[in-house]
N, C-alpha and C. Protein backbone atom coordinates (compact mmCIF):
# COMPACT_ATOMS: atom_id res chain seq x y z
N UNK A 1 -1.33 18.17 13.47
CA UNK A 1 -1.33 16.73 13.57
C UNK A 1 -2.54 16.20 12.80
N UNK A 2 -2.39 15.21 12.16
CA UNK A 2 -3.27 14.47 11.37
C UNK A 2 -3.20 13.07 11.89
N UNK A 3 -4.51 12.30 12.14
CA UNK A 3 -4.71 11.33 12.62
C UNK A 3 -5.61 10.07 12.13
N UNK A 4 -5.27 9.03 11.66
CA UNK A 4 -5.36 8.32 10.57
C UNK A 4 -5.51 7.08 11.15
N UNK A 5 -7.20 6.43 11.34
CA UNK A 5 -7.42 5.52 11.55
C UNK A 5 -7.47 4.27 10.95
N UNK A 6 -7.39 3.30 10.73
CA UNK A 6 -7.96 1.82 10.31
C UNK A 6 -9.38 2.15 9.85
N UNK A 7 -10.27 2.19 10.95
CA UNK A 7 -11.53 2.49 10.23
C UNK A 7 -12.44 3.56 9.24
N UNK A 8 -11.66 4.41 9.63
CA UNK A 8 -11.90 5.93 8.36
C UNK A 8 -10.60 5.61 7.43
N UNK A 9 -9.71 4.60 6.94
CA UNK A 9 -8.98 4.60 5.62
C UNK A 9 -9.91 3.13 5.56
N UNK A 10 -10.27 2.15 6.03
CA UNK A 10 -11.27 1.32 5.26
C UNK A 10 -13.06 2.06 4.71
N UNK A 11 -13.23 3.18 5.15
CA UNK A 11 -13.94 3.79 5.00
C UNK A 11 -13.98 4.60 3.88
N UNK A 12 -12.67 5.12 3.32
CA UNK A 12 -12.51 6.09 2.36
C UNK A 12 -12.05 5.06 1.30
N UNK A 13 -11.89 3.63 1.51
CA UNK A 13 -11.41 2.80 0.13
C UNK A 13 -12.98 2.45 -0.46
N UNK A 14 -13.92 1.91 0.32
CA UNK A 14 -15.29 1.86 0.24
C UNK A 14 -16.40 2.92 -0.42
N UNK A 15 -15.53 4.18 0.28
CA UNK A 15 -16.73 5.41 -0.10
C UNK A 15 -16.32 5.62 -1.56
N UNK A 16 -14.86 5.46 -2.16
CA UNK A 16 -14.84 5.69 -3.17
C UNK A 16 -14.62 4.64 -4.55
N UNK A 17 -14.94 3.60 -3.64
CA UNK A 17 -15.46 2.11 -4.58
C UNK A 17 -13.84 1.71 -5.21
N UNK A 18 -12.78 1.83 -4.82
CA UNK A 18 -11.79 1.55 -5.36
C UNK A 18 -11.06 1.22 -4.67
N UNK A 19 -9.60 0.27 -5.00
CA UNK A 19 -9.01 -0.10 -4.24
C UNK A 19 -7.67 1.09 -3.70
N UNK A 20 -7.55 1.66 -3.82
CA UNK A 20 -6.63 2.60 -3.34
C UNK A 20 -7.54 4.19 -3.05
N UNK A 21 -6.98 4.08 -1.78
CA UNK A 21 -7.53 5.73 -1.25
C UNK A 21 -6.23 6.89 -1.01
N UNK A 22 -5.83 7.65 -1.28
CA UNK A 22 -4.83 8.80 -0.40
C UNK A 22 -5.81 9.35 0.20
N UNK A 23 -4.76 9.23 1.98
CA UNK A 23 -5.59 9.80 2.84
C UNK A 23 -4.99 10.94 3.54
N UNK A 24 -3.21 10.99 2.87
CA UNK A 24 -2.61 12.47 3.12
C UNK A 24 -1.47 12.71 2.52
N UNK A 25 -1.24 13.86 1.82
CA UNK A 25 -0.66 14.58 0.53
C UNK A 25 0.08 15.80 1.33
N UNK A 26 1.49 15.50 1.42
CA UNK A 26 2.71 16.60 1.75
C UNK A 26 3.69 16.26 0.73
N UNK A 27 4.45 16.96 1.23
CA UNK A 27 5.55 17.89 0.31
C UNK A 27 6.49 16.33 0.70
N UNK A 28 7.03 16.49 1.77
CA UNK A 28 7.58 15.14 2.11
C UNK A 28 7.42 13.44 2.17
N UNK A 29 5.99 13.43 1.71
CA UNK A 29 5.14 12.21 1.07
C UNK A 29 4.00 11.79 1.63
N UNK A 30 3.40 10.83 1.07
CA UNK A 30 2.13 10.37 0.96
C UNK A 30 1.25 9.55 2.16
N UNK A 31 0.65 8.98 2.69
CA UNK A 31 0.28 8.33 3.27
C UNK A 31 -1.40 7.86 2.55
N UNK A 32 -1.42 6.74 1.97
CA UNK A 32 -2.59 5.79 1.14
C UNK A 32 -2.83 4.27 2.09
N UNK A 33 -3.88 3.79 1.49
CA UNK A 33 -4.44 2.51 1.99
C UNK A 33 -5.14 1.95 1.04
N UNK A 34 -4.70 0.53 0.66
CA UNK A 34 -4.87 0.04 -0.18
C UNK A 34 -5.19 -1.18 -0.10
N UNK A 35 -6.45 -1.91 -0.38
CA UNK A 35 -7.02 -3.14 -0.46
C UNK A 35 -7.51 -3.55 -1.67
N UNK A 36 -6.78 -4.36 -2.27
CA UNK A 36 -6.86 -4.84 -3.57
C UNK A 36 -7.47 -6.11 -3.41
N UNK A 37 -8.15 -6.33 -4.74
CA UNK A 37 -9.59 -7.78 -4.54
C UNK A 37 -8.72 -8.89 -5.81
N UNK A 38 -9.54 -9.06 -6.54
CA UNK A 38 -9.25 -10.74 -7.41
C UNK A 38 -7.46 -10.65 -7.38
N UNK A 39 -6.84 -9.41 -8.10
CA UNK A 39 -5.40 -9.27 -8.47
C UNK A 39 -5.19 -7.86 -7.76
N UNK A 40 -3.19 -8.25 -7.74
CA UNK A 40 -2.72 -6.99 -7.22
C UNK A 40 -1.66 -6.70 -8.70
N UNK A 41 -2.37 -5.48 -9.38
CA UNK A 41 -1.77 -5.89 -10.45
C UNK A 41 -0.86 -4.70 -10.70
N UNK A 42 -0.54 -3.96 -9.62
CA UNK A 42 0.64 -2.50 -9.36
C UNK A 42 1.16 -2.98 -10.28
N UNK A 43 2.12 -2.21 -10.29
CA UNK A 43 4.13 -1.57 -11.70
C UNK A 43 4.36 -1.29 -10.24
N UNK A 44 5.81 -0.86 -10.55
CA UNK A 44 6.91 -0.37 -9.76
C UNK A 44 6.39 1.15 -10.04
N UNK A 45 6.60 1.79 -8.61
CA UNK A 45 6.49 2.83 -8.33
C UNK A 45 7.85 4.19 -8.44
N UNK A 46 7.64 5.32 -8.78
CA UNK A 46 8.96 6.06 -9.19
C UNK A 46 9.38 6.78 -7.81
N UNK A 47 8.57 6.46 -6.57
CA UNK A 47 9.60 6.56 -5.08
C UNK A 47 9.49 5.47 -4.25
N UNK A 48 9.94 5.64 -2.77
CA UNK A 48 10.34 4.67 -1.77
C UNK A 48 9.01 4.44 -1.71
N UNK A 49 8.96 3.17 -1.17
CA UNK A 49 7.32 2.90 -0.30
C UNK A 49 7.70 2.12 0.70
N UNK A 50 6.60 2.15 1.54
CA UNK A 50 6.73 1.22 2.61
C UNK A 50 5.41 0.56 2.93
N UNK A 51 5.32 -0.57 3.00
CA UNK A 51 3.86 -1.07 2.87
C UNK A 51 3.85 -1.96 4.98
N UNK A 52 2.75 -1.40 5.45
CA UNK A 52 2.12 -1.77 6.88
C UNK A 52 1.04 -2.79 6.78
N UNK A 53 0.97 -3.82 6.60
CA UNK A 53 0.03 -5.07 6.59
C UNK A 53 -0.92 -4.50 7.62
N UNK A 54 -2.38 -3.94 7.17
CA UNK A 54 -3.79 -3.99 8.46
C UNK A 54 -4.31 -4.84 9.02
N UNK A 55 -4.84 -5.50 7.88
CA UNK A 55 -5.69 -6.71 8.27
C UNK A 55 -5.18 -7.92 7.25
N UNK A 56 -5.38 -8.95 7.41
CA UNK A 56 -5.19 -10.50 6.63
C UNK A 56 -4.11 -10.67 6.42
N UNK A 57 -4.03 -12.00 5.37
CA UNK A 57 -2.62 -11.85 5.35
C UNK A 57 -2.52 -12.85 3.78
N UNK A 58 -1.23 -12.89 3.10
CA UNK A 58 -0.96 -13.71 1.95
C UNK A 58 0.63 -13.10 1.66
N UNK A 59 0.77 -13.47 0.75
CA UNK A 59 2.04 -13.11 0.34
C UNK A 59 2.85 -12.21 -0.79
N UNK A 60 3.99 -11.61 -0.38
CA UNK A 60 4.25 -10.48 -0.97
C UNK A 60 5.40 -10.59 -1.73
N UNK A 61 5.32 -10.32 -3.13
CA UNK A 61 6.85 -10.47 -3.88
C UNK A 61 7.58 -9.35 -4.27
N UNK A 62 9.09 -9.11 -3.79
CA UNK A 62 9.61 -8.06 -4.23
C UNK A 62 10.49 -8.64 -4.35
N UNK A 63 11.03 -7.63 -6.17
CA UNK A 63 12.52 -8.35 -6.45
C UNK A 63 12.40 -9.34 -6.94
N UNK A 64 11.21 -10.32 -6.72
CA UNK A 64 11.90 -12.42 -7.30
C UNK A 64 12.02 -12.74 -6.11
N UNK A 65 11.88 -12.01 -4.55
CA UNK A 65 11.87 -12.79 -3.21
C UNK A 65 10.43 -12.91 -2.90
N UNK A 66 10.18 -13.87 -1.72
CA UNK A 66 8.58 -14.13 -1.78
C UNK A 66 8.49 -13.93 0.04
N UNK A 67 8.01 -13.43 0.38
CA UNK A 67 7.53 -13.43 2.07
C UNK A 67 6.25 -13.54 2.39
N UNK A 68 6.05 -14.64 3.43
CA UNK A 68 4.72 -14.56 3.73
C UNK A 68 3.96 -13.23 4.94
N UNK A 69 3.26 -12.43 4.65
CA UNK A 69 2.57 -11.37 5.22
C UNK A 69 1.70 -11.68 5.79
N UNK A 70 1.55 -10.63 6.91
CA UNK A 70 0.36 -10.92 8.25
C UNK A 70 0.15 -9.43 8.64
N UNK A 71 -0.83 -9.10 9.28
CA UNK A 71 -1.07 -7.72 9.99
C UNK A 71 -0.33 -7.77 10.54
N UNK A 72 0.11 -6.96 10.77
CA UNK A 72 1.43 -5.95 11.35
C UNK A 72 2.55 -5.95 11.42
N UNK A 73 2.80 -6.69 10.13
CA UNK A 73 4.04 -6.57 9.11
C UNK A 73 4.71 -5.17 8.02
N UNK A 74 6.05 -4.93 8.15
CA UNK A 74 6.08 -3.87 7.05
C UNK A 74 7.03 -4.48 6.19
N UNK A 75 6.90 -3.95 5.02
CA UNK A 75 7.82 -4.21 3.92
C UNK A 75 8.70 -2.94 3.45
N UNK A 76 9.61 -2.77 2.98
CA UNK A 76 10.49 -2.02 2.35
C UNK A 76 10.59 -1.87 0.91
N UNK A 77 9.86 -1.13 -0.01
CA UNK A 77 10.61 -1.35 -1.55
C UNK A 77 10.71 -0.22 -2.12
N UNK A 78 12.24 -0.33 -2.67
CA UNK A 78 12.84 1.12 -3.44
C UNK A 78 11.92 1.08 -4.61
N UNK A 79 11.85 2.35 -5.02
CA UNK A 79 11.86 2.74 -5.94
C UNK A 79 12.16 2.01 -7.59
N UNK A 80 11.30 1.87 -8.15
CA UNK A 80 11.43 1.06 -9.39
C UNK A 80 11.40 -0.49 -9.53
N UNK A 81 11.33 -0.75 -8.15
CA UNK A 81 11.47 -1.93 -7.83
C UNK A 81 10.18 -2.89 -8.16
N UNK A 82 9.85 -3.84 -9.20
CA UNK A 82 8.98 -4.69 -9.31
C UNK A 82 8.03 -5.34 -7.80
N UNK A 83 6.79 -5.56 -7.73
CA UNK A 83 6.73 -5.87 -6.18
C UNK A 83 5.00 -5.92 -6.61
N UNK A 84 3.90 -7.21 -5.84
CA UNK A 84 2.66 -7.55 -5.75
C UNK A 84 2.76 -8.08 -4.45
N UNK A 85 0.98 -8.30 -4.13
CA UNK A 85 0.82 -9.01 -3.73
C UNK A 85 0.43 -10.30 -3.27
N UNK A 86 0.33 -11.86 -3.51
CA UNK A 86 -0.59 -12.96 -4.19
C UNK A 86 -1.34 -13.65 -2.76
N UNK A 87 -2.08 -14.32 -3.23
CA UNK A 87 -2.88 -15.42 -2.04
C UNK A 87 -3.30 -14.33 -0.91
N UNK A 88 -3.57 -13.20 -1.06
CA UNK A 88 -4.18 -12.44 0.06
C UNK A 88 -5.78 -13.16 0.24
N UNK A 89 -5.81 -12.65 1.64
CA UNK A 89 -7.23 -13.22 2.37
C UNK A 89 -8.06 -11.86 2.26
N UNK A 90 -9.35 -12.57 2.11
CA UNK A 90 -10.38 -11.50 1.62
C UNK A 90 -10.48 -10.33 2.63
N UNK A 91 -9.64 -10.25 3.37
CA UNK A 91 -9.95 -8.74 4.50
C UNK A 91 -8.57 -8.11 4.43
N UNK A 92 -7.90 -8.31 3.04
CA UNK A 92 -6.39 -8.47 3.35
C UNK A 92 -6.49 -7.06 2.94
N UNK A 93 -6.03 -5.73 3.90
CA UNK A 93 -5.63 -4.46 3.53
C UNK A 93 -4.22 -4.05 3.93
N UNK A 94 -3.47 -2.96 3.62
CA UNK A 94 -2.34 -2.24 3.99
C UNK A 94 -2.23 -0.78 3.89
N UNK A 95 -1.50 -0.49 4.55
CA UNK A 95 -1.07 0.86 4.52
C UNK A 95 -0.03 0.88 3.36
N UNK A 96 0.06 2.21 2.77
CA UNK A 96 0.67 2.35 1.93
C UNK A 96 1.53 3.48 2.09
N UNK A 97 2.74 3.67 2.07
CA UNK A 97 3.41 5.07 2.53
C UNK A 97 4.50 5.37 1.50
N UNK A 98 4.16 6.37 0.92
CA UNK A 98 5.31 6.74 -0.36
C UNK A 98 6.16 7.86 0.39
N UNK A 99 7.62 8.07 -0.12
CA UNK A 99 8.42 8.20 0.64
C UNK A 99 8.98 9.48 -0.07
N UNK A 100 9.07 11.06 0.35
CA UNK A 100 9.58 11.86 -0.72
C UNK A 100 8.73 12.50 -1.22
N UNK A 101 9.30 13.86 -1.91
CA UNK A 101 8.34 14.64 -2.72
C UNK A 101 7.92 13.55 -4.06
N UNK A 102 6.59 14.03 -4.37
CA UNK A 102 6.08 13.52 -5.57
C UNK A 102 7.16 13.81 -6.81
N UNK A 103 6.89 12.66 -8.03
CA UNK A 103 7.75 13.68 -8.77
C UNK A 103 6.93 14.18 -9.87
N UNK A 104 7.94 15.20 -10.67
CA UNK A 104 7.26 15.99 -11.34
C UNK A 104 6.36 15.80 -12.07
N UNK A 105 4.65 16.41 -12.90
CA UNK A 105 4.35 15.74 -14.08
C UNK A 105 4.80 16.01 -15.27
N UNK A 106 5.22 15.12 -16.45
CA UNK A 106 5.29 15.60 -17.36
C UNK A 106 4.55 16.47 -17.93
């Protein structure tokens, strides 16, 4: 069992001065935390994700749809799917959960 706090994944985005941390790497997928500052300026990702609102809140576009986000909200987005986040509040973090084996590198 692996056990994955709020305060040790705001801890590991900090310790390593960036906005995205992985905080656990299996065969069956990922588990990251991600707090992005001025812009959220992702691409579409090449698996499932699922994004867990931590703290703050603003709003999230996937697809060309727009939802407003709050802690302890999740989102759904396939694969390839275009998707940010805008008007986040300065404490605004999430969980990040990729879904599936990694895929291959070229």
């Amino acid at each position: 069992m692996k056990k994955l706090t709020l305060r040790d994944a705001m801890q590991a985005v900090a310790a390593k001065e960036t906005i995205y941390a992985r905080l656990l790497r299996e065969p069956s997928g990922d588990i990251g935390f991600y707090r992005p500052r001025v812009d959220d300026a992702q691409g579409p990702h090449l698996r499932d994700e699922v994004y867990i609102v931590a703290s703050g809140h603003g709003t999230f576009i996937c697809g060309g749809e727009r939802a407003p986000c709050q802690a302890g909200d999740a989102f759904f987005v396939a694969r390839g799917v275009a998707h940010r986040f805008e008007e986040f509040s300065d404490d605004f973090a999430t969980w990040v959960i990729f879904l599936g084996p990694a895929p291959a590198s070229p």
